[in-house]
N, C-alpha and C. Protein backbone atom coordinates (compact mmCIF):
# COMPACT_ATOMS: atom_id res chain seq x y z
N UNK A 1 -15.52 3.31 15.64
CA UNK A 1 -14.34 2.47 15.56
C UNK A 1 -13.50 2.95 14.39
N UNK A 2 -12.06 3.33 14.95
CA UNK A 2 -10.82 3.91 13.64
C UNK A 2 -10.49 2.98 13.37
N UNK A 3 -10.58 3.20 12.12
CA UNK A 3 -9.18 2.61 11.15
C UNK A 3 -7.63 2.49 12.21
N UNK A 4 -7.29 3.39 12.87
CA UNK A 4 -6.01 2.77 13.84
C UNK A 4 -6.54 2.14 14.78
N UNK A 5 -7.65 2.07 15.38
CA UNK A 5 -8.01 1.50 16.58
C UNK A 5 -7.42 -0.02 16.38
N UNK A 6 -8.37 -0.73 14.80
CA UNK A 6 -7.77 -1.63 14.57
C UNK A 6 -6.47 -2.03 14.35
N UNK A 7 -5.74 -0.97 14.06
CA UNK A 7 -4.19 -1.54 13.62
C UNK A 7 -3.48 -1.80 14.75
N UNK A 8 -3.99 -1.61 15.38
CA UNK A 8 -3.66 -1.25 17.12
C UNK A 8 -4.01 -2.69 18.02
N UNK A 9 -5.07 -3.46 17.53
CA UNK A 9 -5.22 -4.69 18.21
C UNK A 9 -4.88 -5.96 18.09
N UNK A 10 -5.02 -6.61 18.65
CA UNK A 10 -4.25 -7.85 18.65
C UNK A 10 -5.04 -9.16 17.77
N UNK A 11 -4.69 -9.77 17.61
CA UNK A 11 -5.40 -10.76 16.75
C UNK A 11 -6.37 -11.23 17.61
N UNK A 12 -6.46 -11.88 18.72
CA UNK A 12 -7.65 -12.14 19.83
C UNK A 12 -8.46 -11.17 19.49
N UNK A 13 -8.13 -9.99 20.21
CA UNK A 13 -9.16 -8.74 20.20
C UNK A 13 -9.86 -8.47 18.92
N UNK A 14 -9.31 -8.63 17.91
CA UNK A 14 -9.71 -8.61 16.64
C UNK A 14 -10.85 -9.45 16.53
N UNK A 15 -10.43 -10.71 16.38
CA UNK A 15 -11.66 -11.66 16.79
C UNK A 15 -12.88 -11.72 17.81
N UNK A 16 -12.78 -11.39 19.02
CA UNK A 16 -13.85 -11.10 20.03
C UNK A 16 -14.35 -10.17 19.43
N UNK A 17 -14.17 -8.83 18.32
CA UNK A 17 -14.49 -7.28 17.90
C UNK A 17 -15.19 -7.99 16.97
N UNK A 18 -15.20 -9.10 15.95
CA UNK A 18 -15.38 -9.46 14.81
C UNK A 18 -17.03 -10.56 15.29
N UNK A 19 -16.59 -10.92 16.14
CA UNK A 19 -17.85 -12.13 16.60
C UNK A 19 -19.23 -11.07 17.14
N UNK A 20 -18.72 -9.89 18.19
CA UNK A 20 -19.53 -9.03 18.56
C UNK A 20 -19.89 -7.76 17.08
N UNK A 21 -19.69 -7.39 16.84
CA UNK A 21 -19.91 -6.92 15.36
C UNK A 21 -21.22 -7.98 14.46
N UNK A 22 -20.92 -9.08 14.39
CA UNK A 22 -21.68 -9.56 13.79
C UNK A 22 -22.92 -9.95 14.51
N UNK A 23 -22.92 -10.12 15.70
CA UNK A 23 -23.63 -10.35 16.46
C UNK A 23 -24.78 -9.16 16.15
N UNK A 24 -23.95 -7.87 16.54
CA UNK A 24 -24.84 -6.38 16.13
C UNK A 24 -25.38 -6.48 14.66
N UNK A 25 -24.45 -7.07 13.85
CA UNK A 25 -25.28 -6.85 12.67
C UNK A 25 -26.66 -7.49 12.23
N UNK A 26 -26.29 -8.96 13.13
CA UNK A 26 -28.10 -9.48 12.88
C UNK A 26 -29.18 -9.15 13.69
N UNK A 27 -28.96 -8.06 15.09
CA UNK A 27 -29.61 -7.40 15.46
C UNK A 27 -30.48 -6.56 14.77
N UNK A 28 -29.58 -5.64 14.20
CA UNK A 28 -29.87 -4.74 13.20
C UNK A 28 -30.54 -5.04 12.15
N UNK A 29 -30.07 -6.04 11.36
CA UNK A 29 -31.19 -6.37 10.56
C UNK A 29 -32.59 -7.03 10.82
N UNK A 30 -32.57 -8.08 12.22
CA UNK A 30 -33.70 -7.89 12.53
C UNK A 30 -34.49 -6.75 13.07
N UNK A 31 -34.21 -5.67 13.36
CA UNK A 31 -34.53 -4.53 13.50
C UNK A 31 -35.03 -4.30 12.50
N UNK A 32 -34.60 -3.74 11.65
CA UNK A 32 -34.83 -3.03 10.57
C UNK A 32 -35.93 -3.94 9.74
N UNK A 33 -36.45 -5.37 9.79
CA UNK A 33 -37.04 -6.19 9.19
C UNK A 33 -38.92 -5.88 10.03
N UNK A 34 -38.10 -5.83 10.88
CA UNK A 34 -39.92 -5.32 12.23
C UNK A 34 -40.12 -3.91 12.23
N UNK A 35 -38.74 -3.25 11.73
CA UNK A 35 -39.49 -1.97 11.48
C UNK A 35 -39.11 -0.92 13.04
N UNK A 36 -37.81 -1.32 13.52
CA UNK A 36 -37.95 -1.00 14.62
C UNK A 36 -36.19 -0.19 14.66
N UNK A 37 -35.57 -0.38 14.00
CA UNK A 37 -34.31 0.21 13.79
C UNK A 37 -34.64 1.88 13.18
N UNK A 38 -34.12 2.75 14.04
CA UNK A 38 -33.93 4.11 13.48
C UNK A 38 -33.28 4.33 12.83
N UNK A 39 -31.86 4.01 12.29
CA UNK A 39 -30.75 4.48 11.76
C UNK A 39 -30.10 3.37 11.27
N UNK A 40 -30.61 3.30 9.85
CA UNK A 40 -30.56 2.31 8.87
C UNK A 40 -28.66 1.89 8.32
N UNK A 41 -28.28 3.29 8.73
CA UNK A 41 -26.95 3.41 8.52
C UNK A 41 -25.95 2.48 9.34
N UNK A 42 -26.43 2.06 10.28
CA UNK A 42 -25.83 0.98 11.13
C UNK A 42 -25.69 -0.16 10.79
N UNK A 43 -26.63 -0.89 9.66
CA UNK A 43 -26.06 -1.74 9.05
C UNK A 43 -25.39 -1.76 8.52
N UNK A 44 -25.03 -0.74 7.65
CA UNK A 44 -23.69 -0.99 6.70
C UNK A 44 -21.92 -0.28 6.97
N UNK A 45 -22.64 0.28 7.70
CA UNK A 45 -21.30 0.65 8.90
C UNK A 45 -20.98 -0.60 9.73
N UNK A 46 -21.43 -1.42 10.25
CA UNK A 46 -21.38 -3.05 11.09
C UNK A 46 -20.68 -3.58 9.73
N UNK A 47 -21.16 -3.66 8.83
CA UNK A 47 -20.76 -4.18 7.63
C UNK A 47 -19.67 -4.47 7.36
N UNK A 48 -19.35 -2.98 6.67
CA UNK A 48 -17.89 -2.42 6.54
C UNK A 48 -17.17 -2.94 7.84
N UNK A 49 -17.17 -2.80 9.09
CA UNK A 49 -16.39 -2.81 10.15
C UNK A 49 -16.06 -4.58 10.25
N UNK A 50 -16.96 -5.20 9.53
CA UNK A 50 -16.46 -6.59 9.70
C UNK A 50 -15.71 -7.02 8.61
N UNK A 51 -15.75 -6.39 7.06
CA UNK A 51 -15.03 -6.73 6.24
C UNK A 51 -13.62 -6.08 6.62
N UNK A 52 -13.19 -4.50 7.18
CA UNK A 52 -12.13 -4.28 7.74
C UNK A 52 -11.51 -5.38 8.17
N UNK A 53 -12.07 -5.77 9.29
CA UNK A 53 -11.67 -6.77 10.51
C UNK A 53 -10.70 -8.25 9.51
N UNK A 54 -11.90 -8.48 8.98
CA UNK A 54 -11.67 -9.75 8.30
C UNK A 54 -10.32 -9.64 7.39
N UNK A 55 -10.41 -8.20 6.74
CA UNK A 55 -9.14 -7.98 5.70
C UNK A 55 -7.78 -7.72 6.51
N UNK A 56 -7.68 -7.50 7.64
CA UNK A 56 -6.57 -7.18 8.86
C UNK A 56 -6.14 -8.76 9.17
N UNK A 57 -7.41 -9.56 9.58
CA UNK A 57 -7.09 -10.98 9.93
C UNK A 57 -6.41 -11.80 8.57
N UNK A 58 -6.90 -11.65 7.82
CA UNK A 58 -6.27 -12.02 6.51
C UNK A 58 -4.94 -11.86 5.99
N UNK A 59 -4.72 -10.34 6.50
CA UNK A 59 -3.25 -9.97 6.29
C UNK A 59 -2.22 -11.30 7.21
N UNK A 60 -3.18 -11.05 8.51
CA UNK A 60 -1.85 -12.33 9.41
C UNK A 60 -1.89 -12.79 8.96
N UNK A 61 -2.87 -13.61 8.37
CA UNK A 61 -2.81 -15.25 7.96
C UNK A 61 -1.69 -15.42 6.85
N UNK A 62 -1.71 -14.33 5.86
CA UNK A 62 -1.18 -14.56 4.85
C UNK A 62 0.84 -13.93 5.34
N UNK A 63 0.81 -13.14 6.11
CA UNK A 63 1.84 -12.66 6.29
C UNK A 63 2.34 -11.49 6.18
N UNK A 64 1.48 -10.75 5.09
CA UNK A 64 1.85 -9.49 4.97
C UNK A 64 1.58 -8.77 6.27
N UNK A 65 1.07 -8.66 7.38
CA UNK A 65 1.00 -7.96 8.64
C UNK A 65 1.60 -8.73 9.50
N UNK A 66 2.56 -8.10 10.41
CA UNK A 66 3.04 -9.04 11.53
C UNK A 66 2.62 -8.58 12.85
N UNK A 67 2.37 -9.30 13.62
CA UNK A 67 1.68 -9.96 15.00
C UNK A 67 2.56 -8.71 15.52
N UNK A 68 1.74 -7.97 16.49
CA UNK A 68 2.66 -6.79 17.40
C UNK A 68 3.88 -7.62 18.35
N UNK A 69 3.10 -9.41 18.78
CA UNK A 69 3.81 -9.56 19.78
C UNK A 69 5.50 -10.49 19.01
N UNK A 70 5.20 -10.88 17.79
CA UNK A 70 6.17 -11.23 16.93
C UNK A 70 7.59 -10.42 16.84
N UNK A 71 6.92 -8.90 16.32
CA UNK A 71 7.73 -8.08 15.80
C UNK A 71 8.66 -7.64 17.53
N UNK A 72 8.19 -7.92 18.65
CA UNK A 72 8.67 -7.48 19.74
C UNK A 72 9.86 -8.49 20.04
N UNK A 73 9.45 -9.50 19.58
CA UNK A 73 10.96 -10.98 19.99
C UNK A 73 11.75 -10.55 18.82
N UNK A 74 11.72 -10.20 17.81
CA UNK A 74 12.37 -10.20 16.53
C UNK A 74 13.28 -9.42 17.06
């Protein structure tokens, strides 16, 4: 997952990306807790990919990023 992929999605999509992400991440750590995860690196890549997410959603909230479908009526 790019860095544009996200700049690229919509606030929904963002969110469904953000719920499934985390979803993977407590996979993973239960994985990795039984001893059954190969590639330890997936947790903190899930990680990162949800603090991205969260810092993009944040931008809307606050304003500094505007909504693709906003900037299209403007």
């Amino acid at each position: 997952m790019g860095k544009e992929n996200l700049n690229e999605m919509t606030i929904d999509e963002l969110k469904e990306l953000k719920d499934k992400c985390i979803k993977d991440y407590r996979i993973f750590r239960f994985n990795k807790i039984v001893g059954q995860l190969e590639n330890e690196l997936k947790i903190r890549e899930t990680r990162r990919s949800i603090a991205r997410i969260n810092t993009i959603l944040r931008e809307y909230e606050l304003g500094i990023r505007k909504s693709k479908v906003e900037s299209k009526n403007s």
